[in-house]
N, C-alpha and C. Protein backbone atom coordinates (compact mmCIF):
# COMPACT_ATOMS: atom_id res chain seq x y z
N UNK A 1 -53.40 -41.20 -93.21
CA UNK A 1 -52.91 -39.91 -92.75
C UNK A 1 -51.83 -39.44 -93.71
N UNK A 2 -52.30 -37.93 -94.54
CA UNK A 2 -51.15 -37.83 -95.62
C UNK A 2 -50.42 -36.79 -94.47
N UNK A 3 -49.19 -36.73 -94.22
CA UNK A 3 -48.05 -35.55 -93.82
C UNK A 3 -48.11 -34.51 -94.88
N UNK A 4 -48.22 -34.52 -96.28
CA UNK A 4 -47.63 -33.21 -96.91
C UNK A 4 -49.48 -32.73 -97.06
N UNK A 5 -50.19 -33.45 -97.18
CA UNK A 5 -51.46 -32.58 -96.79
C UNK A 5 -51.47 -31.66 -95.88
N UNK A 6 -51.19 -32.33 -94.87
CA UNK A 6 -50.98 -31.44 -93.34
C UNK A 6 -50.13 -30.12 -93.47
N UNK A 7 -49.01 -30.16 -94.47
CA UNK A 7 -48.22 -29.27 -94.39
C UNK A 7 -48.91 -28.38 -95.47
N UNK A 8 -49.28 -28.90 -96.28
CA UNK A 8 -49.81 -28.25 -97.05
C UNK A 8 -51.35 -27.06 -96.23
N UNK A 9 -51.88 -27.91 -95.55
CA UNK A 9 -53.24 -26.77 -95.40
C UNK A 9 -52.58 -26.08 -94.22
N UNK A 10 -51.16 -26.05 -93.45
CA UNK A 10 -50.64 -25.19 -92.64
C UNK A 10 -49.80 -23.99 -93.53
N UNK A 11 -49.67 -24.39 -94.76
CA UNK A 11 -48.95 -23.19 -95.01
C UNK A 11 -49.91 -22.57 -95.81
N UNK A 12 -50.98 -22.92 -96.41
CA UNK A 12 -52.53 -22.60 -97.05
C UNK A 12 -53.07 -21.70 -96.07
N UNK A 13 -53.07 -21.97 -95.04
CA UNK A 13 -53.44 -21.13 -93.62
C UNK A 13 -52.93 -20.11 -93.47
N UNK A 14 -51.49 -20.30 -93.40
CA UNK A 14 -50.37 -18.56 -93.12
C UNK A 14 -50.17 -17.86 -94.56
N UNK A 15 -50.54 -18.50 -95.49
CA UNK A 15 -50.64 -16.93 -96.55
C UNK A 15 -52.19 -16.75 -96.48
N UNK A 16 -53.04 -17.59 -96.55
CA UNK A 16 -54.43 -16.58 -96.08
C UNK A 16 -54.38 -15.72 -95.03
N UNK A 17 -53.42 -16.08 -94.05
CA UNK A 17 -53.68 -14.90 -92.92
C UNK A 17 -52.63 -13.63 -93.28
N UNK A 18 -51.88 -14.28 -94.07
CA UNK A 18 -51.52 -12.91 -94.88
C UNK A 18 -51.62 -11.80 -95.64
N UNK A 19 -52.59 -13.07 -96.72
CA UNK A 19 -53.17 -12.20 -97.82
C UNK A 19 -54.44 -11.30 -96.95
N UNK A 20 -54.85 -11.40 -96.30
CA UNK A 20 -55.96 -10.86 -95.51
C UNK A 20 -55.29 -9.87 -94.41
N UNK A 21 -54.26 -9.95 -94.43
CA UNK A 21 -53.62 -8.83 -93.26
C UNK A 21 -53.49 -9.07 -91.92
N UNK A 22 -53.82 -10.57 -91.70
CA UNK A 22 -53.84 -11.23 -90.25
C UNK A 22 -52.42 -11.71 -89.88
N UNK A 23 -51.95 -11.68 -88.55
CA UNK A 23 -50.78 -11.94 -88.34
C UNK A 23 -51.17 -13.33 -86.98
N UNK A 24 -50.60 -14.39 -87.49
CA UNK A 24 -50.86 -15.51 -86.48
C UNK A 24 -49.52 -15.67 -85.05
N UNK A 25 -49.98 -15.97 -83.93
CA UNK A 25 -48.80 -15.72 -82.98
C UNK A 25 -48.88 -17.30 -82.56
N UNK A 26 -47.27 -17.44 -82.92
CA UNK A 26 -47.17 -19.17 -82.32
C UNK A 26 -47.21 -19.24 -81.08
N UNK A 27 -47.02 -18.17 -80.51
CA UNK A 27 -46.91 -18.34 -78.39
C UNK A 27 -48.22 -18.85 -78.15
N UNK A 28 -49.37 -18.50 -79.12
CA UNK A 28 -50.57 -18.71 -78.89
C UNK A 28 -51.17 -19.84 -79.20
N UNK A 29 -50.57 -20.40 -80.10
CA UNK A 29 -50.98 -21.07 -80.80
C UNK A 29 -50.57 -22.78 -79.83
N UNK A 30 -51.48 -23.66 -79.98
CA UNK A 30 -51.34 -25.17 -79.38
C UNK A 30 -51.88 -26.41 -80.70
N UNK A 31 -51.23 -27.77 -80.48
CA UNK A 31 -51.59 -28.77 -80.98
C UNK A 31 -52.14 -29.56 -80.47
N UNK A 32 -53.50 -30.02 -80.55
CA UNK A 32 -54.26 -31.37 -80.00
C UNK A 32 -54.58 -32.39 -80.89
N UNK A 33 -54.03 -33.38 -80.28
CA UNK A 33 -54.81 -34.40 -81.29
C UNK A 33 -56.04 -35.25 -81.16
N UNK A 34 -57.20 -35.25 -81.76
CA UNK A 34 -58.23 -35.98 -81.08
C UNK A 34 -58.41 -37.20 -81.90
N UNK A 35 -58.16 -38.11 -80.93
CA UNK A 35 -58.17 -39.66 -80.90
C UNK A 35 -58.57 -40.44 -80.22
N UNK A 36 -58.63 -41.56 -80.57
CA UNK A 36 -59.31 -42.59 -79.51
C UNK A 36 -58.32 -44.00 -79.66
N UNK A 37 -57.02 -43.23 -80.35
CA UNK A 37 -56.12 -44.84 -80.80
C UNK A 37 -55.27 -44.35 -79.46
N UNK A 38 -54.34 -45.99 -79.37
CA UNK A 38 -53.82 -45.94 -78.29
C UNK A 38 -52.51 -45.10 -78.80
N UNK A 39 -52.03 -45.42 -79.89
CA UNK A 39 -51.12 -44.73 -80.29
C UNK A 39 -51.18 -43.85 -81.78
N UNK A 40 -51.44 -42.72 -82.03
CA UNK A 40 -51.91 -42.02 -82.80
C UNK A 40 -50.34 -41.23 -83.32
N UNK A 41 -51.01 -41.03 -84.62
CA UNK A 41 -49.65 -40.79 -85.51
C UNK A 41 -49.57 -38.81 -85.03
N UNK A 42 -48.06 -39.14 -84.50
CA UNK A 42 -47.67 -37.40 -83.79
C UNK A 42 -47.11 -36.47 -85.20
N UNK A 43 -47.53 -35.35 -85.47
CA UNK A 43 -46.90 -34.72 -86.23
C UNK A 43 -46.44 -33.67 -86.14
N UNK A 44 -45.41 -33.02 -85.76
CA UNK A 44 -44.96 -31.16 -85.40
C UNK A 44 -45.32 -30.69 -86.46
N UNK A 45 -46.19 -29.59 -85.87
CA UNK A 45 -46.08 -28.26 -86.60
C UNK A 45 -45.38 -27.15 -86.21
N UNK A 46 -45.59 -26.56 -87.68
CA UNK A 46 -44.51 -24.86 -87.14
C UNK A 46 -45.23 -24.01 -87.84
N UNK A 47 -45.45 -22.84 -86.94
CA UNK A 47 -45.47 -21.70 -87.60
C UNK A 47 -44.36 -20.48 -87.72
N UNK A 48 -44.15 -19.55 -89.16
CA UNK A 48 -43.01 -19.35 -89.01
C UNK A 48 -41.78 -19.64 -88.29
N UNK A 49 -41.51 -20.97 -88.81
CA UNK A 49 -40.13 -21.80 -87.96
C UNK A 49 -40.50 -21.98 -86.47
N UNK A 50 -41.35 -21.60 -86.08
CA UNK A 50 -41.53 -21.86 -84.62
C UNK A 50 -42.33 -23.09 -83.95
N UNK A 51 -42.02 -24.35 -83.74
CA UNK A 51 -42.53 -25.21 -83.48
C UNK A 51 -43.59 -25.65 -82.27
N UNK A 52 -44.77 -25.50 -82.50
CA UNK A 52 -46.32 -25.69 -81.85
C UNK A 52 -46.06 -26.24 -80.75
N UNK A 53 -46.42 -26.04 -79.41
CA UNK A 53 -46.65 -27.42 -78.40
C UNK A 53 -47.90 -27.98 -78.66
N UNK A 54 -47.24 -29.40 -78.31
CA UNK A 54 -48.58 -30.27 -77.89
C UNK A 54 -49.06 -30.44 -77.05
N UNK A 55 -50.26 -30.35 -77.08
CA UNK A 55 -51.26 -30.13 -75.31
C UNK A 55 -52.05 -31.45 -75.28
N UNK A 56 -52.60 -31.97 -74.27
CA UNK A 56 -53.29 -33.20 -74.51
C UNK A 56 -54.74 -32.36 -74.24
N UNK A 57 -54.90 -31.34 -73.29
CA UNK A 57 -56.22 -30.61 -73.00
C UNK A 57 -56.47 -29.51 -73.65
N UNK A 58 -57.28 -28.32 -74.01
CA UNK A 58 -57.50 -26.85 -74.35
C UNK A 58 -58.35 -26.65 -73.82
N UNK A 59 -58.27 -25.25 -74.02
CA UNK A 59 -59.61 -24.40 -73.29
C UNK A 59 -60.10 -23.58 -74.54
N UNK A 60 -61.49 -23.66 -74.89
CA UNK A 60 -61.79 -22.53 -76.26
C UNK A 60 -63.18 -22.20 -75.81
N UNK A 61 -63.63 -21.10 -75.40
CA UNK A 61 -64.83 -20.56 -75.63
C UNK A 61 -65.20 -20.93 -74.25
N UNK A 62 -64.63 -21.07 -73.16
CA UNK A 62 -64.93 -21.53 -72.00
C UNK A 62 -64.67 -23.18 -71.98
N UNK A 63 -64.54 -23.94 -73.01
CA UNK A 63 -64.73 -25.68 -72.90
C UNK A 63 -63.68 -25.70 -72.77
N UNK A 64 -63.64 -27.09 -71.86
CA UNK A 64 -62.45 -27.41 -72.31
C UNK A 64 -62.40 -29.04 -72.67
N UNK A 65 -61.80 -28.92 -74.11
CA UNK A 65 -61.34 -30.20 -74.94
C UNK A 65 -60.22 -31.26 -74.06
N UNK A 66 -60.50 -32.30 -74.02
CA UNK A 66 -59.39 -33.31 -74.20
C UNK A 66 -59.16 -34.28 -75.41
N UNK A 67 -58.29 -34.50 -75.35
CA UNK A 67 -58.00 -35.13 -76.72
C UNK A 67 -58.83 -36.93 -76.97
N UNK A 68 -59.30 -37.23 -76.30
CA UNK A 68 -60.35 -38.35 -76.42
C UNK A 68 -61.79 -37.56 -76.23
N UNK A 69 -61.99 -36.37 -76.26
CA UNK A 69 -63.44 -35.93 -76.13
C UNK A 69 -64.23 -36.31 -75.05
N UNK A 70 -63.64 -36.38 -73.87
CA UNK A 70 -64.46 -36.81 -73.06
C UNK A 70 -65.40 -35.94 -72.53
N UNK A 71 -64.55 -34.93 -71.80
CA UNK A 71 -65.14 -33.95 -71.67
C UNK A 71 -65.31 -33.85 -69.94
N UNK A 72 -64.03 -34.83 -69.26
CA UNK A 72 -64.29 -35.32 -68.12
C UNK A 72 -63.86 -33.66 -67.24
N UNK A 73 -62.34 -33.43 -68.40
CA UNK A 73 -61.82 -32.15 -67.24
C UNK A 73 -63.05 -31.06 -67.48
N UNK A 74 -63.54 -30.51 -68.23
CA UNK A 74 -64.21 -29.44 -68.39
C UNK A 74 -65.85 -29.74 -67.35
N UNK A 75 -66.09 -31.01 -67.23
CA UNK A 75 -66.88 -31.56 -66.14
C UNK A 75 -66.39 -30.93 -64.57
N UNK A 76 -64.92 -31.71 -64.17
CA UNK A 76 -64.64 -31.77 -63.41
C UNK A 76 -64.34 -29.97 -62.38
N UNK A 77 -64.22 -29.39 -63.67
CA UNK A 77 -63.57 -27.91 -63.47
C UNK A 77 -65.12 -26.81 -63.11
N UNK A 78 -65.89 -27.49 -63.85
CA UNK A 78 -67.71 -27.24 -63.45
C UNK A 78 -68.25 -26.91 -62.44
N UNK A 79 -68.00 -28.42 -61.90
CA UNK A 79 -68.39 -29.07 -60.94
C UNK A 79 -67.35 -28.19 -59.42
N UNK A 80 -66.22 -28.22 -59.75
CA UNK A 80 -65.35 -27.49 -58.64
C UNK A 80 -65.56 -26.27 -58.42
N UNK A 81 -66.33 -25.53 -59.93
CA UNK A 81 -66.53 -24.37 -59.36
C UNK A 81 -67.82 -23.88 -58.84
N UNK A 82 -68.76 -24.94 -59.00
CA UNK A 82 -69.82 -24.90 -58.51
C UNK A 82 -69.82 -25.57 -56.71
N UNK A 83 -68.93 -26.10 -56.71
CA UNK A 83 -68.72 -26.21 -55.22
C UNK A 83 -68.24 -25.51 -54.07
N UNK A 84 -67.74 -24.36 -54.88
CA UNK A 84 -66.99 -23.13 -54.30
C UNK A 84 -67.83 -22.17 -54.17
N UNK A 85 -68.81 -22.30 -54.97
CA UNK A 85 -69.91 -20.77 -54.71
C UNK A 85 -71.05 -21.57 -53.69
N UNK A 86 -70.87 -22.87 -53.73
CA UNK A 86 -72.13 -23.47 -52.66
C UNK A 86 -71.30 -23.00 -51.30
N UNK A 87 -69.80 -23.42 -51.21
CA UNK A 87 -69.21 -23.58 -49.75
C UNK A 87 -69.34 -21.55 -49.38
N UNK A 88 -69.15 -20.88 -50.74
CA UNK A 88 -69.14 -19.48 -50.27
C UNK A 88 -71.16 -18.99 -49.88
N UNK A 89 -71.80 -19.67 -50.16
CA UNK A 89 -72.92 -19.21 -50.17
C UNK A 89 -73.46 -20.31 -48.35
N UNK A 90 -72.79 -21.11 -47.86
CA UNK A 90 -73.50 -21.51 -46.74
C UNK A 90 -72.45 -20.53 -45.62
N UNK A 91 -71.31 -20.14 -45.87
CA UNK A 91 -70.35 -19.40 -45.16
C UNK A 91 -70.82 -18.13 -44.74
N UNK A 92 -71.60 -17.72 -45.62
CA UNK A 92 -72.47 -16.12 -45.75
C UNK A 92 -73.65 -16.33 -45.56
N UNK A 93 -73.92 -17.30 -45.24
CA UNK A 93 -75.66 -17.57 -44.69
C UNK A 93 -75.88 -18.01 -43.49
N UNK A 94 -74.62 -18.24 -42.72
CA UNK A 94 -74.55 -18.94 -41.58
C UNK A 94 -75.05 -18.26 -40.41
N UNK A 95 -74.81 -17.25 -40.33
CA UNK A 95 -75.63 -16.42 -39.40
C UNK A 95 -76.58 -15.52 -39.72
N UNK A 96 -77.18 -16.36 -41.04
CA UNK A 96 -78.60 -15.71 -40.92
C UNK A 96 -79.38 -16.30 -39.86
N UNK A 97 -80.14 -15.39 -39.16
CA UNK A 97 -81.44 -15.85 -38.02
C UNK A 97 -82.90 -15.33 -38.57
N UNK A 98 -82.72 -14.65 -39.43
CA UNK A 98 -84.21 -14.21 -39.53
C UNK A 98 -84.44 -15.33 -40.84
N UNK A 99 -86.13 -15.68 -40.09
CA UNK A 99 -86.65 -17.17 -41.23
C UNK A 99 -87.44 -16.63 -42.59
N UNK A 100 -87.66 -14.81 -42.37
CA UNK A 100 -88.02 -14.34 -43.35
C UNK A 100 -87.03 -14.03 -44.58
N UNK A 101 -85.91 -13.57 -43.85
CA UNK A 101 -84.62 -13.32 -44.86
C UNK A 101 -84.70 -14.75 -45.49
N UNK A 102 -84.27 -16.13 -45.11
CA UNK A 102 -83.75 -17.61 -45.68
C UNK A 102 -85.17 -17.39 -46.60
N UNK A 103 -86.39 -17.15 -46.49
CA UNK A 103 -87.04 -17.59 -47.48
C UNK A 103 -87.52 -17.24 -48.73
N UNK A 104 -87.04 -15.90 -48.50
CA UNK A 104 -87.27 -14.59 -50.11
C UNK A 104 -86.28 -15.17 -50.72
């Protein structure tokens, strides 16, 4: 693991988003590290002086990452919301009586 690499393709990053007219926002911005060591080498970043949090989870494109790739929360968050449209869909069906309505 080189450190001035790291620093290096972070500041390689903010003049491309310069030279290109892009402006990067650190509020937005998060650090994950994906690993599978028990103890993995931590490194802060900053953008313009503003120092990154580290997240152990993200959310991008609807997924959501954990930092071992499991993929357990973005499972788990699935799964919960698919249990919420079942509990809303027997709540609103409950007094159906007609056997023609339940079967279309």
């Amino acid at each position: 693991f080189n450190l001035s690499l790291t620093s290096n393709l972070t500041s390689n990053l903010i003049e491309w988003c310069a030279f290109n007219y892009l402006e990067i926002n650190p509020s937005k911005c998060r650090i994950v590290t994906y690993t599978r060591k028990l103890s993995p080498v931590i490194y802060n970043y900053a953008i313009n002086s503003v120092l990154l949090p580290r997240v152990t989870s993200i959310k991008d494109l609807r997924v959501q990452f954990d930092m071992k790739l499991t993929f357990s929360d973005h499972i788990n968050q699935i799964c919960s919301a698919a249990m919420k449209m079942l509990g809303f869909i027997f709540r609103s069906t409950k007094s159906f009586t007609n056997v023609g309505a339940l079967k279309a």
